[in-house]
C-alpha atoms as a PDB file:
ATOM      1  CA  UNK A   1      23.519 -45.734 -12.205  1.00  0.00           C
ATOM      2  CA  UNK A   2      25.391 -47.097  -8.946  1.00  0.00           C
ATOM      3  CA  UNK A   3      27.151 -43.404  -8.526  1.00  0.00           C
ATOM      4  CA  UNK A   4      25.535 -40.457  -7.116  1.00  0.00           C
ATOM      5  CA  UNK A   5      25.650 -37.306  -7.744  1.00  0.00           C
ATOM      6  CA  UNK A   6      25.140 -36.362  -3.728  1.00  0.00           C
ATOM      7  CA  UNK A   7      27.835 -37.132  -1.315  1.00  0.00           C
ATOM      8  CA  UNK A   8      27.268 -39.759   1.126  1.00  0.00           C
ATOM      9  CA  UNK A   9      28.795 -38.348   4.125  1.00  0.00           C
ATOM     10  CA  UNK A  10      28.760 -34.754   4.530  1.00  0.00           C
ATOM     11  CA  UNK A  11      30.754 -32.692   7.456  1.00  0.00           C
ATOM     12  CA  UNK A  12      28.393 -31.545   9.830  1.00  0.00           C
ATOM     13  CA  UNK A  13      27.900 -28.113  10.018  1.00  0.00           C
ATOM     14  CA  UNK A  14      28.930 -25.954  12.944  1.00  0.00           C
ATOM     15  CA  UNK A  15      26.361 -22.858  13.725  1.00  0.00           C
ATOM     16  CA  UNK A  16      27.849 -19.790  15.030  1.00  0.00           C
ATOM     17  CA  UNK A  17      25.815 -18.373  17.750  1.00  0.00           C
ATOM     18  CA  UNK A  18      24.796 -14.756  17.349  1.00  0.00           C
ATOM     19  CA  UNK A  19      25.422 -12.120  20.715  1.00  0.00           C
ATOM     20  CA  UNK A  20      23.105 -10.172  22.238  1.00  0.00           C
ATOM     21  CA  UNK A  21      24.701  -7.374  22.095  1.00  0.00           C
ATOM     22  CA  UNK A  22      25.116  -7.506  17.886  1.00  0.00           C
ATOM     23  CA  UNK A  23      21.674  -8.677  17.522  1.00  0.00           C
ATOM     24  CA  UNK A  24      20.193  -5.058  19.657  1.00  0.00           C
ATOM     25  CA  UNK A  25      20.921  -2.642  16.999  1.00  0.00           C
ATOM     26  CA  UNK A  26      19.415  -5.196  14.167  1.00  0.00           C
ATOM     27  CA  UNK A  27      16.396  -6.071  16.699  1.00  0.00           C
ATOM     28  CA  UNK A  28      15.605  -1.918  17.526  1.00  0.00           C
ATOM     29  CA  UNK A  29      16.031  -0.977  13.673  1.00  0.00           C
ATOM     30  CA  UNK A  30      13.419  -3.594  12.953  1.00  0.00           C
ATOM     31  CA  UNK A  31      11.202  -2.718  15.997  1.00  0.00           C
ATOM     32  CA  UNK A  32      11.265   1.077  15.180  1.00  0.00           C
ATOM     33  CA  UNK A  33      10.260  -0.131  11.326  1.00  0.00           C
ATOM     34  CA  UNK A  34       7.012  -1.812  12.649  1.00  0.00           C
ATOM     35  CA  UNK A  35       5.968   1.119  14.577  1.00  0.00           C
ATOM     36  CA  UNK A  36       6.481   3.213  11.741  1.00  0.00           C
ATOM     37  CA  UNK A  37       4.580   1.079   8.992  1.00  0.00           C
ATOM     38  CA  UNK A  38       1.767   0.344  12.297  1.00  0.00           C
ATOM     39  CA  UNK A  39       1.456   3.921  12.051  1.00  0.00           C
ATOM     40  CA  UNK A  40       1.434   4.434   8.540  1.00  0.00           C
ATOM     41  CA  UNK A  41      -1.266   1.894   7.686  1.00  0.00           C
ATOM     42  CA  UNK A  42      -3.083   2.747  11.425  1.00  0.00           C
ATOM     43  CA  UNK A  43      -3.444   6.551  11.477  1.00  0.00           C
ATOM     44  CA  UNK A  44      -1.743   8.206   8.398  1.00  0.00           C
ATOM     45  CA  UNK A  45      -4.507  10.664   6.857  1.00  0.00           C
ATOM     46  CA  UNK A  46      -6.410  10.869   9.882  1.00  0.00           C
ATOM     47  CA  UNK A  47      -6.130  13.399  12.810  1.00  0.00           C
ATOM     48  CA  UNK A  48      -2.228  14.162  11.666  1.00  0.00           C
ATOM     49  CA  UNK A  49      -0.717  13.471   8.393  1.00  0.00           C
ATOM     50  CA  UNK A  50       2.478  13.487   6.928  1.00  0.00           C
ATOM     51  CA  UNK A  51       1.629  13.137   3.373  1.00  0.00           C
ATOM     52  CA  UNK A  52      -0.769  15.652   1.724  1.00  0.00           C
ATOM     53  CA  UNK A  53      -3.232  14.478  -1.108  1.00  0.00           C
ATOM     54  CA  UNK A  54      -5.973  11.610  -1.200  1.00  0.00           C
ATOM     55  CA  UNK A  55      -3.537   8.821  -3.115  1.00  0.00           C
ATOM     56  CA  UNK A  56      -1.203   7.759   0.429  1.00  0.00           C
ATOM     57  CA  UNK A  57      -5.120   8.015   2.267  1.00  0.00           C
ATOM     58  CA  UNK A  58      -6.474   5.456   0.004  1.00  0.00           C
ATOM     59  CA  UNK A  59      -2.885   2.994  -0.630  1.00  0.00           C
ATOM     60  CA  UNK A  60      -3.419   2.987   3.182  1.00  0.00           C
ATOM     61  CA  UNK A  61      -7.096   2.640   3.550  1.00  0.00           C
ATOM     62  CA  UNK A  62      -6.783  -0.527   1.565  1.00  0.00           C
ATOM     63  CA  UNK A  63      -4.092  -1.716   3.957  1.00  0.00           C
ATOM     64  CA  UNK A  64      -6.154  -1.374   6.875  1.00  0.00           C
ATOM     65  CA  UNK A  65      -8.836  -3.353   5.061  1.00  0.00           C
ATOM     66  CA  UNK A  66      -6.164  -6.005   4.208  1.00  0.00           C
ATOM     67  CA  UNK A  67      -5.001  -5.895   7.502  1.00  0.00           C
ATOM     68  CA  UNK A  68      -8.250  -6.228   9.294  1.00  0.00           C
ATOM     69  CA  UNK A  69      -8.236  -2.598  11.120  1.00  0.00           C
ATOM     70  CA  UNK A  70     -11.101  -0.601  11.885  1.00  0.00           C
ATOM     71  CA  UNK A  71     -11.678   1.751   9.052  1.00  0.00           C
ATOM     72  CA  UNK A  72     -15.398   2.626   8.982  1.00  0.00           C
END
């Protein structure tokens, strides 16, 4: 039981660092998926709506109770 199965000195690892400029597009897709959803679970089904029928009003309804927004 004197041998391990985990290597006792390991090569450090080097981290890469990440540009600005190919972290933008990555960092506005996400940003432009937050306002989406903010407005989906915010405002969807009440003075506009994109979806027509009661079952996308009450999937979000429950979100904005999960989420703690001001339903009613």
């Amino acid at each position: 039981m004197a041998d391990s199965a985990v290597p006792t000195t390991a090569a450090p690892l080097a981290v890469t660092p990440i540009s600005l400029s190919a972290l933008a597009p990555w960092a506005l897709f996400v940003g432009v998926l937050m306002l989406v959803l903010l407005y989906l679970v915010g405002a969807e089904q009440g003075a506009t709506a994109i979806f027509e029928g009661d079952t996308v009003h009450e999937w979000m309804h429950d979100g904005r109770h999960l989420l703690g927004f001001p339903c009613h």
